[in-house]
N, C-alpha and C. Protein backbone atom coordinates (compact mmCIF):
# COMPACT_ATOMS: atom_id res chain seq x y z
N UNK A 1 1.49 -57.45 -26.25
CA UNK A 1 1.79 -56.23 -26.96
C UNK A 1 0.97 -55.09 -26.35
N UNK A 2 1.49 -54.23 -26.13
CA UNK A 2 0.83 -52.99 -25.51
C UNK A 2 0.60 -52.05 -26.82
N UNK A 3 -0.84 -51.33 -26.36
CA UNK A 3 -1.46 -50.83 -27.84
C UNK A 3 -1.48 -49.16 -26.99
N UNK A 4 -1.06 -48.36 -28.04
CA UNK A 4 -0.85 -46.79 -27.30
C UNK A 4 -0.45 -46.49 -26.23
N UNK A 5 0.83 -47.50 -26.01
CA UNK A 5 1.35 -46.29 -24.91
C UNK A 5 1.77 -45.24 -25.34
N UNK A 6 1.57 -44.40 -24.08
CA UNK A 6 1.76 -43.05 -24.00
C UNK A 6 3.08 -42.55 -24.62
N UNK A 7 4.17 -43.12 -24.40
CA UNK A 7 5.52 -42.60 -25.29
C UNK A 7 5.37 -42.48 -25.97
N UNK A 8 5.46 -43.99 -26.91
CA UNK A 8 5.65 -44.27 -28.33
C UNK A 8 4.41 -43.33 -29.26
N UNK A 9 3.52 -43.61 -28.74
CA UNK A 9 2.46 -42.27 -29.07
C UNK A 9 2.78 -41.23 -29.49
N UNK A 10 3.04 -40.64 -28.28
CA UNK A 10 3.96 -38.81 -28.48
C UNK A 10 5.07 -39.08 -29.44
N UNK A 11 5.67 -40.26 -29.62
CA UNK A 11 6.89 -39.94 -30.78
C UNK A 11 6.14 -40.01 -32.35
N UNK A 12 5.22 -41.25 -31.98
CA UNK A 12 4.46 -41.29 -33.78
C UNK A 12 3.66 -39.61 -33.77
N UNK A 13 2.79 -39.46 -32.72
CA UNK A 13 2.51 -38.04 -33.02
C UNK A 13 3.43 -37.20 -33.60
N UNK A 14 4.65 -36.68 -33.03
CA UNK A 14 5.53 -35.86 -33.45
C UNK A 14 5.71 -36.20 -34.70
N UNK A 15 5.95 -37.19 -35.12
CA UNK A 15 6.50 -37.45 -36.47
C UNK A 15 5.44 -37.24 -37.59
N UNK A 16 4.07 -37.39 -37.17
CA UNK A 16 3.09 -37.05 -37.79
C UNK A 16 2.71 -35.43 -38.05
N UNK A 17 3.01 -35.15 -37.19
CA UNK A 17 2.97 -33.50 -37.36
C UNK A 17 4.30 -32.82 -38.10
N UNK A 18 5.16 -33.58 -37.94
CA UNK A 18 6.48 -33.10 -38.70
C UNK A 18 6.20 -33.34 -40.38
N UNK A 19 5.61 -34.97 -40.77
CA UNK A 19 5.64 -34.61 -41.82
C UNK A 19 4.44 -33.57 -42.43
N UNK A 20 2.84 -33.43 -41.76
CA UNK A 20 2.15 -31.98 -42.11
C UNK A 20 2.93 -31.08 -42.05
N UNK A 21 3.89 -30.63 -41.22
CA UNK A 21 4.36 -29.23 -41.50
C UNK A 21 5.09 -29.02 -43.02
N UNK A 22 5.80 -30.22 -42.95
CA UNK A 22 6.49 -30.44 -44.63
C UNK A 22 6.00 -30.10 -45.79
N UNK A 23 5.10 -31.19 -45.44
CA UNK A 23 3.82 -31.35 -46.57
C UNK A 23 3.31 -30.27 -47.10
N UNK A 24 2.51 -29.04 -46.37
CA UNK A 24 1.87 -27.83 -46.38
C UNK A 24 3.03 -26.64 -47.30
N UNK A 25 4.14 -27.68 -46.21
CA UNK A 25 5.19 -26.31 -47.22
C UNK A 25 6.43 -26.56 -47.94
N UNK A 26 5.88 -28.20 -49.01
CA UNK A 26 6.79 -28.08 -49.59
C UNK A 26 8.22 -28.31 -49.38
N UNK A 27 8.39 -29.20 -48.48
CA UNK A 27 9.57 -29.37 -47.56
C UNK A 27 9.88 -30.69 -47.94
N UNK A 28 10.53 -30.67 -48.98
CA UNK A 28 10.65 -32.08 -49.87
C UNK A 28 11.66 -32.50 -49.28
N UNK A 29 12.81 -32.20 -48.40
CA UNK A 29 13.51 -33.07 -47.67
C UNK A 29 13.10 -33.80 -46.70
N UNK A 30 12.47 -33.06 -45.86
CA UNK A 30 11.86 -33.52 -44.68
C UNK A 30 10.64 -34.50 -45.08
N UNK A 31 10.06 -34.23 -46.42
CA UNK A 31 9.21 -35.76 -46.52
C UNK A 31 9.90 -36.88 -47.11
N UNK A 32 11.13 -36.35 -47.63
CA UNK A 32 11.74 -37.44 -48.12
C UNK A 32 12.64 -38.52 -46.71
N UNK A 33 12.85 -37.43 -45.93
CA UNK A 33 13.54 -38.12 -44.98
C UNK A 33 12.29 -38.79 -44.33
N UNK A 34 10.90 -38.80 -44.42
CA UNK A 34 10.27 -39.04 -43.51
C UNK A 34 9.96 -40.11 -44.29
N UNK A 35 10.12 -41.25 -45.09
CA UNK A 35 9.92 -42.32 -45.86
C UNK A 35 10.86 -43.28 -46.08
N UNK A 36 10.41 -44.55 -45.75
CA UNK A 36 11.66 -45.79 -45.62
C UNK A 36 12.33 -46.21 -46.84
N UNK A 37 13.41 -45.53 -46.76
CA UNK A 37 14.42 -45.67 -47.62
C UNK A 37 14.74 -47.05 -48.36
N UNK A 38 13.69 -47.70 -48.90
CA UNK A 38 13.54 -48.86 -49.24
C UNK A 38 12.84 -49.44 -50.65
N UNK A 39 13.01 -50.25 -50.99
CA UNK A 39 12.54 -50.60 -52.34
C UNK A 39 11.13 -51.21 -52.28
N UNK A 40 10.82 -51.72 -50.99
CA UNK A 40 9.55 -51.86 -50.24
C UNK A 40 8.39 -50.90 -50.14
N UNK A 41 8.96 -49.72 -49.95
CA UNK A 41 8.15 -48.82 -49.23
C UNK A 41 6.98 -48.07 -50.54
N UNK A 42 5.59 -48.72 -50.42
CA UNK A 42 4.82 -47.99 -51.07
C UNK A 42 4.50 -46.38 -50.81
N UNK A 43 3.28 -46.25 -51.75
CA UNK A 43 2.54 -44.80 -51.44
C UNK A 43 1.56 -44.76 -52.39
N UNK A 44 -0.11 -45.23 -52.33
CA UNK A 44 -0.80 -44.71 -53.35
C UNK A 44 -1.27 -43.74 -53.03
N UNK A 45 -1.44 -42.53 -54.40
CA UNK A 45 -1.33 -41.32 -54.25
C UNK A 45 -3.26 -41.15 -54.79
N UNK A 46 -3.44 -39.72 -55.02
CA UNK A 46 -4.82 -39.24 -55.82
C UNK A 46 -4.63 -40.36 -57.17
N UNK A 47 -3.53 -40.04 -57.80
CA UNK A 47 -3.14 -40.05 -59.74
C UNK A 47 -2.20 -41.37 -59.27
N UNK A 48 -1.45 -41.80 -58.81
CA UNK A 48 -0.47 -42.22 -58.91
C UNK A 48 0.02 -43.53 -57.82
N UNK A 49 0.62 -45.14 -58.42
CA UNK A 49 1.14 -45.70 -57.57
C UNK A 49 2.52 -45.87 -57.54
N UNK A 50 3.47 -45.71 -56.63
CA UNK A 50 4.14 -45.15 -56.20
C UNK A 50 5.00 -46.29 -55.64
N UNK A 51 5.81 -47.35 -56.58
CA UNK A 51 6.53 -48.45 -55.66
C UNK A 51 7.95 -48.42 -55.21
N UNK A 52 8.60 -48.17 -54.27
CA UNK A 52 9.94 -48.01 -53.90
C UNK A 52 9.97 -46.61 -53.72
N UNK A 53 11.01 -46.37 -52.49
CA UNK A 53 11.39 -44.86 -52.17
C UNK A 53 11.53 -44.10 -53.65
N UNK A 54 12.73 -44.36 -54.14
CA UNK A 54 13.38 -43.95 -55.55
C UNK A 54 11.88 -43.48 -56.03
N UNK A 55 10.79 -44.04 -56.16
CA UNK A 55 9.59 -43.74 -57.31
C UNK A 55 9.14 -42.62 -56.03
N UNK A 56 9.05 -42.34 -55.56
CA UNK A 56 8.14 -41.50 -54.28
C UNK A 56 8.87 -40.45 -53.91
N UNK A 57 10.25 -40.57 -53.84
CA UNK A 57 11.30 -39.44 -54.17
C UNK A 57 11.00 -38.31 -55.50
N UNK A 58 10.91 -39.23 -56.34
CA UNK A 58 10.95 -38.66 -57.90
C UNK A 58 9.50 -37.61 -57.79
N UNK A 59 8.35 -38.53 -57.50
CA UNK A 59 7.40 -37.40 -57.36
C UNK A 59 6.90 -36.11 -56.63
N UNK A 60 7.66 -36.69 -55.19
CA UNK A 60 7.85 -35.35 -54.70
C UNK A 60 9.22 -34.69 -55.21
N UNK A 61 10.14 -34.63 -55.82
CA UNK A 61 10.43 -33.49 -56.66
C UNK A 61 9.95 -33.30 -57.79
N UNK A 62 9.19 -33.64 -58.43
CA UNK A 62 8.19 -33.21 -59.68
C UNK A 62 6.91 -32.25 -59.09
N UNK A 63 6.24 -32.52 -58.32
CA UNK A 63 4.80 -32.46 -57.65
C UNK A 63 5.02 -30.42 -57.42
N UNK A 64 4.20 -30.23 -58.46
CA UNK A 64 3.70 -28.27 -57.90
C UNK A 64 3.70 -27.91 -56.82
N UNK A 65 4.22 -27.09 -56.15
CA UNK A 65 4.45 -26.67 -54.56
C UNK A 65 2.75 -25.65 -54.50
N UNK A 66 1.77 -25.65 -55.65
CA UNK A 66 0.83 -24.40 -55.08
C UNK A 66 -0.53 -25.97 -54.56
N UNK A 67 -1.26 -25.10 -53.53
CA UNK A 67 -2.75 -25.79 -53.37
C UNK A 67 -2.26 -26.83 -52.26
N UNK A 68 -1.25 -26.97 -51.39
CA UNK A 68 -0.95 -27.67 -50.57
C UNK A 68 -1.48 -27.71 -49.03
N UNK A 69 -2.26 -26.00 -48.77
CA UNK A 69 -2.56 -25.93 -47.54
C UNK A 69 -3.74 -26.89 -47.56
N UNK A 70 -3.96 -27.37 -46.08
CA UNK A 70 -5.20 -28.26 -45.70
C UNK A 70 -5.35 -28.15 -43.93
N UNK A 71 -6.60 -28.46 -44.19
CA UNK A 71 -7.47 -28.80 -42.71
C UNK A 71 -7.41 -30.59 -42.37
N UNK A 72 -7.31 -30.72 -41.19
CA UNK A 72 -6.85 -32.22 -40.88
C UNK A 72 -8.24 -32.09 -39.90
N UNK A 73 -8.93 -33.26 -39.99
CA UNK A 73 -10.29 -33.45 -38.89
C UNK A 73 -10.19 -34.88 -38.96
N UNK A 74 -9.98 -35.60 -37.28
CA UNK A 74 -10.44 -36.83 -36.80
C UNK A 74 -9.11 -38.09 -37.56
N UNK A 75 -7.74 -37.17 -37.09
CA UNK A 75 -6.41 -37.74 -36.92
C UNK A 75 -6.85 -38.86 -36.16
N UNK A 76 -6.57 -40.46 -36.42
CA UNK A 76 -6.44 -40.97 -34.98
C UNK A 76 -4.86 -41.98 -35.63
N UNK A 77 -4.13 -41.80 -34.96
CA UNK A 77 -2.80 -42.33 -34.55
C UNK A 77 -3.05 -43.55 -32.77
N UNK A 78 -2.50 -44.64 -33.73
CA UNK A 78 -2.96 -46.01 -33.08
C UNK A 78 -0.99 -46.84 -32.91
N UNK A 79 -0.45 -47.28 -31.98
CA UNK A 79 0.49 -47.77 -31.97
C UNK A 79 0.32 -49.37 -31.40
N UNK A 80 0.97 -49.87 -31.68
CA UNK A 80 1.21 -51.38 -31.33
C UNK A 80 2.69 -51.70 -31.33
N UNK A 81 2.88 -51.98 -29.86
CA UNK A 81 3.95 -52.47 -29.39
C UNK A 81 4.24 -51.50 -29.54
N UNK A 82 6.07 -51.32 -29.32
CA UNK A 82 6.84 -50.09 -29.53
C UNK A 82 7.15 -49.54 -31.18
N UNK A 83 7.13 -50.49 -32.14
CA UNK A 83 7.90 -50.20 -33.08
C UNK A 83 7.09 -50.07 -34.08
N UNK A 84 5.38 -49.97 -34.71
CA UNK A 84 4.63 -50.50 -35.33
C UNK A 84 3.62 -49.07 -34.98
N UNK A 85 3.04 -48.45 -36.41
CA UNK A 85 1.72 -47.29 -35.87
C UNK A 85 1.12 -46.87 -37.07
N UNK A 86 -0.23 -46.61 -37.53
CA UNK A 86 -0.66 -46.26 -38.39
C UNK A 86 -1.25 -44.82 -38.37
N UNK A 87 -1.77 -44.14 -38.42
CA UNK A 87 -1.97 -42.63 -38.86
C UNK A 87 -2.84 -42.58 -39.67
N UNK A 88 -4.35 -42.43 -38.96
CA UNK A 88 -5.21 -41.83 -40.15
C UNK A 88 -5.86 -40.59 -39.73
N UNK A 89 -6.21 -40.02 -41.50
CA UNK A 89 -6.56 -38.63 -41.34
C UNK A 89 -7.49 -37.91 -42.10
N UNK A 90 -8.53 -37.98 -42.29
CA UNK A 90 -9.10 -36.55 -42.98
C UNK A 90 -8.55 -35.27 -43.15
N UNK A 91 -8.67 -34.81 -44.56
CA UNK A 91 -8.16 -33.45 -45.14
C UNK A 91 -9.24 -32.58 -45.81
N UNK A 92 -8.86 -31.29 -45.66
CA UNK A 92 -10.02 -30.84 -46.42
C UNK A 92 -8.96 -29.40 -47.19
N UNK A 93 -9.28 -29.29 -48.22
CA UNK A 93 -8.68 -28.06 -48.96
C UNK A 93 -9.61 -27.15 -49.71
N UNK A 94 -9.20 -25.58 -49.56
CA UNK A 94 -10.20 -24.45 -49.92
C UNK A 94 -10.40 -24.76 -51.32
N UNK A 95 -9.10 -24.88 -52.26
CA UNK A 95 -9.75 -25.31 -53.89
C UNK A 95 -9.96 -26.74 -53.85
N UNK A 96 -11.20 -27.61 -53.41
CA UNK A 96 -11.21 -28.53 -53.79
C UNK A 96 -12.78 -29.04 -52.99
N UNK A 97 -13.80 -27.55 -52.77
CA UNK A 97 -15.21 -27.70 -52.12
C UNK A 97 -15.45 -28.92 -52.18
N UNK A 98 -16.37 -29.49 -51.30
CA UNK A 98 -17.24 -30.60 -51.62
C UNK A 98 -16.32 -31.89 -52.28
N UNK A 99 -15.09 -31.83 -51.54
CA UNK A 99 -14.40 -33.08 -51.33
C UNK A 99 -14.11 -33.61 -50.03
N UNK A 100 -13.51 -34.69 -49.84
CA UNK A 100 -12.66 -34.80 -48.69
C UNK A 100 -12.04 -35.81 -48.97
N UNK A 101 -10.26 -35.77 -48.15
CA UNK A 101 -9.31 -36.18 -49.04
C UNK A 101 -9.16 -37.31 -47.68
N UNK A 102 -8.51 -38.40 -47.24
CA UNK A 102 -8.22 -39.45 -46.94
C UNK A 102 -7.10 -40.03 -46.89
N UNK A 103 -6.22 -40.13 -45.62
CA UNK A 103 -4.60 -40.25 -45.55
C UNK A 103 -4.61 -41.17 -44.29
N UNK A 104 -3.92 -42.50 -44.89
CA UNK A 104 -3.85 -43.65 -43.96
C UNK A 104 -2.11 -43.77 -44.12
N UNK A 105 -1.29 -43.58 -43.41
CA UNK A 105 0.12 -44.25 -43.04
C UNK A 105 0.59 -45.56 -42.05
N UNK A 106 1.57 -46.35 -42.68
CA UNK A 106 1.59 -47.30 -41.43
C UNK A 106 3.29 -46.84 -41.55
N UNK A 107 3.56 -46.38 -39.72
CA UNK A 107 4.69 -46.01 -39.64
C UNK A 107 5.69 -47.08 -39.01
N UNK A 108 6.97 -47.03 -38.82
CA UNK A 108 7.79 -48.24 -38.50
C UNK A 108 9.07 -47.20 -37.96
N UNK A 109 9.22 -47.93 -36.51
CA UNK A 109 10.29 -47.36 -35.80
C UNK A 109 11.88 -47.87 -36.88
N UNK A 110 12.80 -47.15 -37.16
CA UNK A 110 13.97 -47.57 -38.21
C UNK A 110 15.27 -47.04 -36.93
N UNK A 111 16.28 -47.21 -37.46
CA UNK A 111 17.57 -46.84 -36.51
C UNK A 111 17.53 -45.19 -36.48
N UNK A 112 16.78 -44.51 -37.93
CA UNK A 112 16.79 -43.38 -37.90
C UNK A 112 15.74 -42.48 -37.53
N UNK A 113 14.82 -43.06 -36.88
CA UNK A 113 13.53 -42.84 -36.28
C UNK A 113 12.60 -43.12 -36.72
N UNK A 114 10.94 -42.57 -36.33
CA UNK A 114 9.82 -43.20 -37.17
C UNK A 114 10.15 -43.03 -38.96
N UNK A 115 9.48 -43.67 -39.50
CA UNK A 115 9.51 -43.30 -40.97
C UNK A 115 7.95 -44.21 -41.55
N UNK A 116 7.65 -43.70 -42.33
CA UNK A 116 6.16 -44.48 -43.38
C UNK A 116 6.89 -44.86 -44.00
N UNK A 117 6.53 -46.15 -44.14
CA UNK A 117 6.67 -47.47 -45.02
C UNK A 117 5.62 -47.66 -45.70
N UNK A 118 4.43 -47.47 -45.85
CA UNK A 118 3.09 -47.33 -46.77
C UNK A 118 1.91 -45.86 -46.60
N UNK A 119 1.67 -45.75 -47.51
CA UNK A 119 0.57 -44.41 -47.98
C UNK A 119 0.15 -44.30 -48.48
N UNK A 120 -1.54 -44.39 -48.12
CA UNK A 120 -2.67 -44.50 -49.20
C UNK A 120 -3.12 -43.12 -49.27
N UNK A 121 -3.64 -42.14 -49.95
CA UNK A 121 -4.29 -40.63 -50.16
C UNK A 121 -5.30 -41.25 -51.86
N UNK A 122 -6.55 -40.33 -51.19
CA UNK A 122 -7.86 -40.88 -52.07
C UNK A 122 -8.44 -39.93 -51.74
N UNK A 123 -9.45 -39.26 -52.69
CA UNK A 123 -9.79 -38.21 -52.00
C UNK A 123 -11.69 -38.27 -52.89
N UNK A 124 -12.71 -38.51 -51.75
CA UNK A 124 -14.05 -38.32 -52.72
C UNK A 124 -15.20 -37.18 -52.57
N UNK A 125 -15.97 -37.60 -52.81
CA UNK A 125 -17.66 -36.84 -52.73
C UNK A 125 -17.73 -36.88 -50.85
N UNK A 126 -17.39 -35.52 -50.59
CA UNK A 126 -17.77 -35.59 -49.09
C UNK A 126 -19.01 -35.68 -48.56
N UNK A 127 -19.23 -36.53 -47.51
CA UNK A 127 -20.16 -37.54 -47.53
C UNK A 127 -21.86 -36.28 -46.99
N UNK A 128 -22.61 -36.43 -47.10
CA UNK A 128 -23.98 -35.62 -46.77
C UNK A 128 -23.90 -35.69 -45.30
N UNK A 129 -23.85 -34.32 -44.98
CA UNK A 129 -23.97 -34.15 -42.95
C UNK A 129 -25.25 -34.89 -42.19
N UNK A 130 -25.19 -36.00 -41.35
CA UNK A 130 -26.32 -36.71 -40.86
C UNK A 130 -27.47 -35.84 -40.58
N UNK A 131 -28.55 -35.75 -40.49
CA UNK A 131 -29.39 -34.59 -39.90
C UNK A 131 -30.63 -34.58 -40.63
């Protein structure tokens, strides 16, 4: 199994940045399309677990469109083989000082392109700067 090649990379990247752009703005199609249309497909949230598309659908059309912008620090996107990639990420948001929020995806190549099939978001006491 080959671990990050360079393609498959650039495609989980893209898809990773497609769903931040969503995300930030509220682009409830585009995250909906960006999730495996499946009865499988988790998502634990801050508040909330989240089993089957249908339940993960529902909350992103419920979920307040305000307080969505964020800072992403120390993305690392990891692939295995062609079809298989996880996505992790640090977040940081202006109303929410002296946190930091925590976003792990494991993505899966589908007929209709990448999509997350699982999503953990946790968000704690950001940790004391070494020094």
């Amino acid at each position: 199994m080959t671990i990050d090649d360079p393609a498959v990379r650039a495609e989980v990247e893209a898809a990773f940045a497609r769903y931040e752009a969503a995300l930030v703005a509220n682009d409830v199609a585009t995250l909906d399309d960006l999730f495996w249309r499946d009865p499988r497909t988790i998502r634990y949230g801050g508040g909330e677990n989240l089993y089957g598309y249908a339940a993960i659908a529902a909350f992103r059309a419920a979920r307040a469109p305000a307080g969505l912008a964020r800072r992403l620090e120390r993305t690392v996107i990891t692939t295995y083989g062609r079809d298989f990639a996880t996505a992790s990420t640090l977040f940081h948001r202006d109303g929410a000082p002296g946190k930091v929020g925590r976003q792990m995806q494991t993505w899966m190549r589908t007929p209709q392109g990448w999509r997350v099939v699982a999503a953990h978001v946790s968000i704690i006491d950001a940790p004391a700067e070494p020094g």
